[in-house]
C-alpha atoms as a PDB file:
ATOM      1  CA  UNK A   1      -3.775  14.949  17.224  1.00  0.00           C
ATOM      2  CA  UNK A   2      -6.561  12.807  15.370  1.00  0.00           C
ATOM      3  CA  UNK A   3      -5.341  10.174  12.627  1.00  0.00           C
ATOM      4  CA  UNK A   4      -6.319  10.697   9.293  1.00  0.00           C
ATOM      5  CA  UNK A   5      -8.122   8.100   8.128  1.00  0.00           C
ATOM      6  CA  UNK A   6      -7.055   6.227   4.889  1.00  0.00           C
ATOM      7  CA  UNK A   7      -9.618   5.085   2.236  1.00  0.00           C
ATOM      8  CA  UNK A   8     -10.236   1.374   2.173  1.00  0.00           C
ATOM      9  CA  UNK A   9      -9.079   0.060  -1.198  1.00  0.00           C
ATOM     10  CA  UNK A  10     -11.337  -1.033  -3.544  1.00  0.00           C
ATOM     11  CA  UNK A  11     -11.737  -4.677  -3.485  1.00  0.00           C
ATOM     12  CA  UNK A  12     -11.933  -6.325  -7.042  1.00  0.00           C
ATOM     13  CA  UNK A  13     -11.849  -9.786  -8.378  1.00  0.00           C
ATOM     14  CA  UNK A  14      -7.542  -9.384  -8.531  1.00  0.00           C
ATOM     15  CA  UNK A  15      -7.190  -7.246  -5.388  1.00  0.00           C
ATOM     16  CA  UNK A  16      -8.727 -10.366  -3.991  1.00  0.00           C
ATOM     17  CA  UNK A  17      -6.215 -12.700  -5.532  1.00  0.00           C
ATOM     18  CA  UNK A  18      -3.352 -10.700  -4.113  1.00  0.00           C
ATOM     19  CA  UNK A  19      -4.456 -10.558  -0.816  1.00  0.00           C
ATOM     20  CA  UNK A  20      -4.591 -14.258  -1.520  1.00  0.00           C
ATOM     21  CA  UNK A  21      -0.692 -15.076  -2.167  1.00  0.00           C
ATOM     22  CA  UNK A  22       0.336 -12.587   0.944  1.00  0.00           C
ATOM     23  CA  UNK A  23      -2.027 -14.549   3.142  1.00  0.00           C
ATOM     24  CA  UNK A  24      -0.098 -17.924   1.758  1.00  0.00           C
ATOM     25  CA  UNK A  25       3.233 -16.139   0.900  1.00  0.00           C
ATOM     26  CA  UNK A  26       6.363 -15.807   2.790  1.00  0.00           C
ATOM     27  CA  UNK A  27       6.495 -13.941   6.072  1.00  0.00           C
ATOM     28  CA  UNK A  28       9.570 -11.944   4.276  1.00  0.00           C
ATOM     29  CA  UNK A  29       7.250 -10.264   2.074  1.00  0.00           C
ATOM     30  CA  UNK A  30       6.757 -10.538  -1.446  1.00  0.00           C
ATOM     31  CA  UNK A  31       8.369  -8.331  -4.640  1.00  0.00           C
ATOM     32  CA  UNK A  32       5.366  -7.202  -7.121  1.00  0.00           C
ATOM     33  CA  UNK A  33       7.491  -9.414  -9.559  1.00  0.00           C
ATOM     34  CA  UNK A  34       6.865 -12.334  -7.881  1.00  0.00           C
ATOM     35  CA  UNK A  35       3.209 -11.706  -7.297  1.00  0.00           C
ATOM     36  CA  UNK A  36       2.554 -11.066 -11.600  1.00  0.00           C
ATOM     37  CA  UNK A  37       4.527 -13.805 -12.431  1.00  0.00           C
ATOM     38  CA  UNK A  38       2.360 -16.279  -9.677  1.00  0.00           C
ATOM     39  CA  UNK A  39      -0.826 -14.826 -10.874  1.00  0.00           C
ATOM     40  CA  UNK A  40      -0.361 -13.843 -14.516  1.00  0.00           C
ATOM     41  CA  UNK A  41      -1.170 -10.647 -14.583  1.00  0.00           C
ATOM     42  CA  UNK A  42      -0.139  -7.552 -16.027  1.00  0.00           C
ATOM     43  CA  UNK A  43       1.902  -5.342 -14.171  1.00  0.00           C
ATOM     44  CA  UNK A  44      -0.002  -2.701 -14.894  1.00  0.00           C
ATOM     45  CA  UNK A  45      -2.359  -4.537 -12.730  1.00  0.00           C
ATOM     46  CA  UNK A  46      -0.534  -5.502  -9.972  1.00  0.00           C
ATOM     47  CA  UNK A  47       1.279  -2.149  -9.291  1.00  0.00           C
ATOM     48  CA  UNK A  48      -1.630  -0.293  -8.593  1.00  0.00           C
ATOM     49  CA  UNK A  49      -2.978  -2.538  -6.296  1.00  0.00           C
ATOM     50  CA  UNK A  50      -0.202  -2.835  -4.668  1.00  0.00           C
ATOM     51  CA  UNK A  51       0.296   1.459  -4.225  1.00  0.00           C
ATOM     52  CA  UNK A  52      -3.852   1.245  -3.222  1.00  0.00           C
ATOM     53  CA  UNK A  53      -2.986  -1.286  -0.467  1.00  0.00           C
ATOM     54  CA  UNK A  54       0.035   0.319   0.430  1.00  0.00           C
ATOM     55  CA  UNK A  55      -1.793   3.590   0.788  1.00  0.00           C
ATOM     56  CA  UNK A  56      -4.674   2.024   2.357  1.00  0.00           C
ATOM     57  CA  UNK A  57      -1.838   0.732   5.384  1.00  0.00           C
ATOM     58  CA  UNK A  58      -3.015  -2.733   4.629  1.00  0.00           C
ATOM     59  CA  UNK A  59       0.758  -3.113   2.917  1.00  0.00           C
ATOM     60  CA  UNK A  60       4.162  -2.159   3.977  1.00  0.00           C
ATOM     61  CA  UNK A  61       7.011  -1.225   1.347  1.00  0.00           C
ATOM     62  CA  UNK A  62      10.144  -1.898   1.978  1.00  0.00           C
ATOM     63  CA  UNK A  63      13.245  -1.458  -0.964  1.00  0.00           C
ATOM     64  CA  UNK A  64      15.816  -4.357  -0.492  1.00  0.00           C
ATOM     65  CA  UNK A  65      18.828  -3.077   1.752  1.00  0.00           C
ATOM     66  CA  UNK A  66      21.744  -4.383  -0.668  1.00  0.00           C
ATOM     67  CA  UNK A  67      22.898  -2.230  -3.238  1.00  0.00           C
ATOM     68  CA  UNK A  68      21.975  -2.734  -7.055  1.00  0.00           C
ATOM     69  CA  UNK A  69      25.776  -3.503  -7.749  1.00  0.00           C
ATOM     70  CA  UNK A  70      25.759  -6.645  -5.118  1.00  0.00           C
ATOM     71  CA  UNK A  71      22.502  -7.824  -6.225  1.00  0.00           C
ATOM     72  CA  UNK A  72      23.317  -7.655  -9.831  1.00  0.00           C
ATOM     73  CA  UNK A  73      19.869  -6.367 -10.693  1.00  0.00           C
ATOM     74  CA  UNK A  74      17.763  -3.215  -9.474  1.00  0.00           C
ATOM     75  CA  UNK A  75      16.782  -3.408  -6.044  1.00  0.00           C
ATOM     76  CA  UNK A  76      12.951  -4.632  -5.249  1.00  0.00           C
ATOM     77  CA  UNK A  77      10.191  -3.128  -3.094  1.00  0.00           C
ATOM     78  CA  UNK A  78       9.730  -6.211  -0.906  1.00  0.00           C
ATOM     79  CA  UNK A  79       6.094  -5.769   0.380  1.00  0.00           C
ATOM     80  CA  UNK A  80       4.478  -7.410   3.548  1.00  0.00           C
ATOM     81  CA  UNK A  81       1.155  -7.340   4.818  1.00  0.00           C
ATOM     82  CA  UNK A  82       0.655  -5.029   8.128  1.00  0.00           C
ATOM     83  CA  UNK A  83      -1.565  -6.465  10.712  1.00  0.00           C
ATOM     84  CA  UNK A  84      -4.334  -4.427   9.850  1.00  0.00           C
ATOM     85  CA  UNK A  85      -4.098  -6.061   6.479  1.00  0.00           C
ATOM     86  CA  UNK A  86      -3.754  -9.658   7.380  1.00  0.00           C
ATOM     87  CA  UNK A  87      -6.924  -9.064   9.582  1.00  0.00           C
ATOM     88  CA  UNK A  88      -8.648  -7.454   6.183  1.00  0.00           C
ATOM     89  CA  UNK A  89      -7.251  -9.784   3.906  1.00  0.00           C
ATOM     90  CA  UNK A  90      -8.350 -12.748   6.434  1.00  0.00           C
ATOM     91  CA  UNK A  91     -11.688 -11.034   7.014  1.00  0.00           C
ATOM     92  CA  UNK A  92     -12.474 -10.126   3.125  1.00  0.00           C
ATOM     93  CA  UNK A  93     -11.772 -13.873   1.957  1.00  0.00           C
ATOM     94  CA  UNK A  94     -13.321 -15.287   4.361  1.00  0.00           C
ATOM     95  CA  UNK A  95     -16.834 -12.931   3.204  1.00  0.00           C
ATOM     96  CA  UNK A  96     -15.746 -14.179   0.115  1.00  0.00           C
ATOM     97  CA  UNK A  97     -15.870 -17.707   0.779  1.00  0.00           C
ATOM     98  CA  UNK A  98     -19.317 -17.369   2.476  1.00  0.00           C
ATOM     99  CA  UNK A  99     -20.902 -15.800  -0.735  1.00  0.00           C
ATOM    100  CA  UNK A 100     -19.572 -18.465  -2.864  1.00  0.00           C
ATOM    101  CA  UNK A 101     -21.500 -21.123  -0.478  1.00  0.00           C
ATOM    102  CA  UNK A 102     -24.583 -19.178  -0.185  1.00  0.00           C
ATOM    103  CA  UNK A 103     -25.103 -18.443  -4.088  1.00  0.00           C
ATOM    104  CA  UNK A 104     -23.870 -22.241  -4.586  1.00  0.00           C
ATOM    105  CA  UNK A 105     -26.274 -23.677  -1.968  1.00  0.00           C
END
């Protein structure tokens, strides 16, 4: 049975910067709370980029295993990059970083 192949997300300016804090996050993943709050963004931004990469398999979802009632809060998607998408992110800031040379040069 073939795979169906996912769409690669679309890579703006603050897709870019997310990749950016998994690359230099925590290997436990990351909540999308902790990403707008580090960046200053909207959530509305960060959600969406965060279902695209998800979607895309770059991202893995996971919701926090303790119950609301222990944690005192709502539980949090925790999110981690797969290895496909540490090899993106890696590959698509590193592109990035070449550009930035090459117009600066």
């Amino acid at each position: 049975m073939a795979r169906r192949q996912r769409p690669e997300p679309r890579l703006s300016h603050q897709t870019l910067r997310v990749l950016k804090i998994f690359l230099d996050g925590p290997n436990e993943g990351l909540a999308g709370s902790d990403i707008w709050k580090a960046l200053g963004l909207f959530t509305g931004t960060v959600y969406p980029i965060l279902l695209r990469l998800d979607g895309a398999g770059w991202l893995r979802g996971d919701w926090e295993k303790l119950p609301p009632s222990e944690l005192g809060r709502p539980r949090k998607r925790i999110y981690q990059l797969t290895p496909t998408g540490y090899n993106k992110a890696r590959e698509a800031l590193a592109t990035l970083d070449v550009q930035v040379v090459q117009v600066g040069s």
